[in-house]
Protein backbone atom coordinates (compact mmCIF):
# COMPACT_ATOMS: atom_id res chain seq x y z
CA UNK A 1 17.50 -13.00 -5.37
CA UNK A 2 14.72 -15.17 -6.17
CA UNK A 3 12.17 -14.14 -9.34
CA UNK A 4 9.23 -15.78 -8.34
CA UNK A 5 7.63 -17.24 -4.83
CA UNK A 6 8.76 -20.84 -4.04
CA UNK A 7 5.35 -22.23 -2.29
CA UNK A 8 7.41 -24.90 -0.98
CA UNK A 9 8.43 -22.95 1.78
CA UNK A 10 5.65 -20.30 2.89
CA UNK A 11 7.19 -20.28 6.16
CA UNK A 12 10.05 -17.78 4.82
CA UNK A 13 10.27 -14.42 3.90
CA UNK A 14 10.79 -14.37 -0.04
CA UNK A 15 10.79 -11.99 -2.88
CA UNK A 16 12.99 -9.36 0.05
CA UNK A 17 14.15 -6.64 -0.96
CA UNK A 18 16.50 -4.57 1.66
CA UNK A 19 18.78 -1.73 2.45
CA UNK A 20 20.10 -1.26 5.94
CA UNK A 21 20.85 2.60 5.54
CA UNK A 22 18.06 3.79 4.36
CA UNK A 23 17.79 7.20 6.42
CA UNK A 24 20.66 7.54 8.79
CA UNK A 25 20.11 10.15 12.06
CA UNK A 26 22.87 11.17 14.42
CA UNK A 27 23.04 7.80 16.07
CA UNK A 28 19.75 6.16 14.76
CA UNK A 29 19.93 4.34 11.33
CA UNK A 30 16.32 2.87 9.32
CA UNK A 31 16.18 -0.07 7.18
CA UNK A 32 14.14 -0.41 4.17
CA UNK A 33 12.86 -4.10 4.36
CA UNK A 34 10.23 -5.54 1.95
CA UNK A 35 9.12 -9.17 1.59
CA UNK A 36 6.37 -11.90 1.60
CA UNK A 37 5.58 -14.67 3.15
CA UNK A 38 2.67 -17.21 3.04
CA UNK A 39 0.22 -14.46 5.08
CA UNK A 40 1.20 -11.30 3.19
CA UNK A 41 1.19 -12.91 -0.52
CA UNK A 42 -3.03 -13.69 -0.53
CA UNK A 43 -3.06 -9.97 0.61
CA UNK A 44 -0.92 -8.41 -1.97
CA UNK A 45 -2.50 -10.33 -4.92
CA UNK A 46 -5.75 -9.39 -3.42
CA UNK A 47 -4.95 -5.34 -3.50
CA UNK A 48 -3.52 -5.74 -7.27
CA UNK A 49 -7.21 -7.59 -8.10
CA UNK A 50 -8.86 -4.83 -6.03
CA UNK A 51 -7.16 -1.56 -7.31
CA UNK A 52 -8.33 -3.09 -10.68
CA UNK A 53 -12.21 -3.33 -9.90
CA UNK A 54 -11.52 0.15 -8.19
CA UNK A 55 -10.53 1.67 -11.61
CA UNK A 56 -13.04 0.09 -13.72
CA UNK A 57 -15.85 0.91 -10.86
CA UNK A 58 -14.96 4.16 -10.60
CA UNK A 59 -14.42 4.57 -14.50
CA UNK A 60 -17.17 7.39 -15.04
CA UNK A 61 -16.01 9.54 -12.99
CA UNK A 62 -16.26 13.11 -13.83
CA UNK A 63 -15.48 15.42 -11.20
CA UNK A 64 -11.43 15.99 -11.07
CA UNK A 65 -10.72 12.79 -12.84
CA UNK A 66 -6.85 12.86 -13.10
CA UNK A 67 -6.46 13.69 -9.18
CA UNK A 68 -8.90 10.59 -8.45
CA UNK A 69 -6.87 8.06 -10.57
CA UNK A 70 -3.40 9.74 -8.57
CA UNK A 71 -4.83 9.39 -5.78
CA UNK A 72 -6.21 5.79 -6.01
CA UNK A 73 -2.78 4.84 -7.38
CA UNK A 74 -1.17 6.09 -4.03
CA UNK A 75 -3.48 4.33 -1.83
CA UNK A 76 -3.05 1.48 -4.34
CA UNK A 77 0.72 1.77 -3.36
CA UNK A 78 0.45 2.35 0.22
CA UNK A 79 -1.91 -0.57 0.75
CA UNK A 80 0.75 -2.74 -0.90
CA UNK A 81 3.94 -1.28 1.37
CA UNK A 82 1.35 -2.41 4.16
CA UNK A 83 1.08 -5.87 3.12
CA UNK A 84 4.76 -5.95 2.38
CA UNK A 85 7.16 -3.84 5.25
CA UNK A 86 9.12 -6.22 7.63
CA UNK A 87 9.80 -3.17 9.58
CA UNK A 88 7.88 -1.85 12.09
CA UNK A 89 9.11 1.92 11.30
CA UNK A 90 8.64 1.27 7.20
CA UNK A 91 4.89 0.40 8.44
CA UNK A 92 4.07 2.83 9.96
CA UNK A 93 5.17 5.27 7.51
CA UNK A 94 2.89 2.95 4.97
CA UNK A 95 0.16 3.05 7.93
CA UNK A 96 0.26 6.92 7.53
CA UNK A 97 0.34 7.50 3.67
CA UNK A 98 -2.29 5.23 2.92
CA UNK A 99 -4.55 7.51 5.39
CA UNK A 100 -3.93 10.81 3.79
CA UNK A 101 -5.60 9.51 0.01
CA UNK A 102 -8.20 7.83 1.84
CA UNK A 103 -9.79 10.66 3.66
CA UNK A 104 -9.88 12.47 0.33
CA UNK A 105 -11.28 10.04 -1.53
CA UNK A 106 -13.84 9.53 1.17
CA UNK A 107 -14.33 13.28 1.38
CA UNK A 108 -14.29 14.53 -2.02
CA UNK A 109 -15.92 11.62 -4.17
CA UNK A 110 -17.85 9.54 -1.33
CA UNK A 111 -21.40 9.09 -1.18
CA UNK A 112 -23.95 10.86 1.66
CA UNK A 113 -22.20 11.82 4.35
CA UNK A 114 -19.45 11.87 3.19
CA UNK A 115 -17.24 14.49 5.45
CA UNK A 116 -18.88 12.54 8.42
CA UNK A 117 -17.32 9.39 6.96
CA UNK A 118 -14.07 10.73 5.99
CA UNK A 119 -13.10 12.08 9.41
């Protein structure tokens, strides 16, 4: 296992981390399967910069403060399992979790028309 990204060769998937029985059904198995490569590693350092001007936008926020910050932190973490899955399966499951914060977020702490934006 490699501790840091090797620029040398962007080409490859590096930084993987994997387990080929993740969640095993009668006959069908899923792999966990994590990694970068030169597309996905702008993208990831991009979410870590945004989910930091995220908190310190949204740092007055008074209206159910801890369940903002949880959910930001999920979306945070969705976002990145996103940029990250090598799996079509793992994505989608990111795909799907990364929905269920937004809406709220949208809903509950947007701006004007908000419930139209959120759905």
């Amino acid at each position: 296992i490699r501790d840091r990204y090797e620029r040398l060769h962007p080409d490859q998937f590096q930084l993987v981390d994997k387990s080929d029985n993740w969640i095993s059904f009668s006959k069908y198995t899923l792999s966990y399967h994590l990694g970068v490569d030169g597309i996905s590693l702008p993208l990831v350092l991009l979410n870590g910069i945004l989910g930091v001007v995220a908190v310190m936008a949204s740092w007055k926020i008074a209206y159910k403060v801890p369940k903002y910050f949880a959910l930001l932190l999920v979306l945070q973490g969705a976002v990145m399992g996103v940029f990250t899955s090598l799996d079509l399966i793992l994505f989608f499951i990111f795909w799907e979790i990364e929905l269920v914060p937004m809406y709220f977020l949208i809903g509950i702490w947007g701006g004007g028309r908000r419930i139209y934006a959120a759905i």
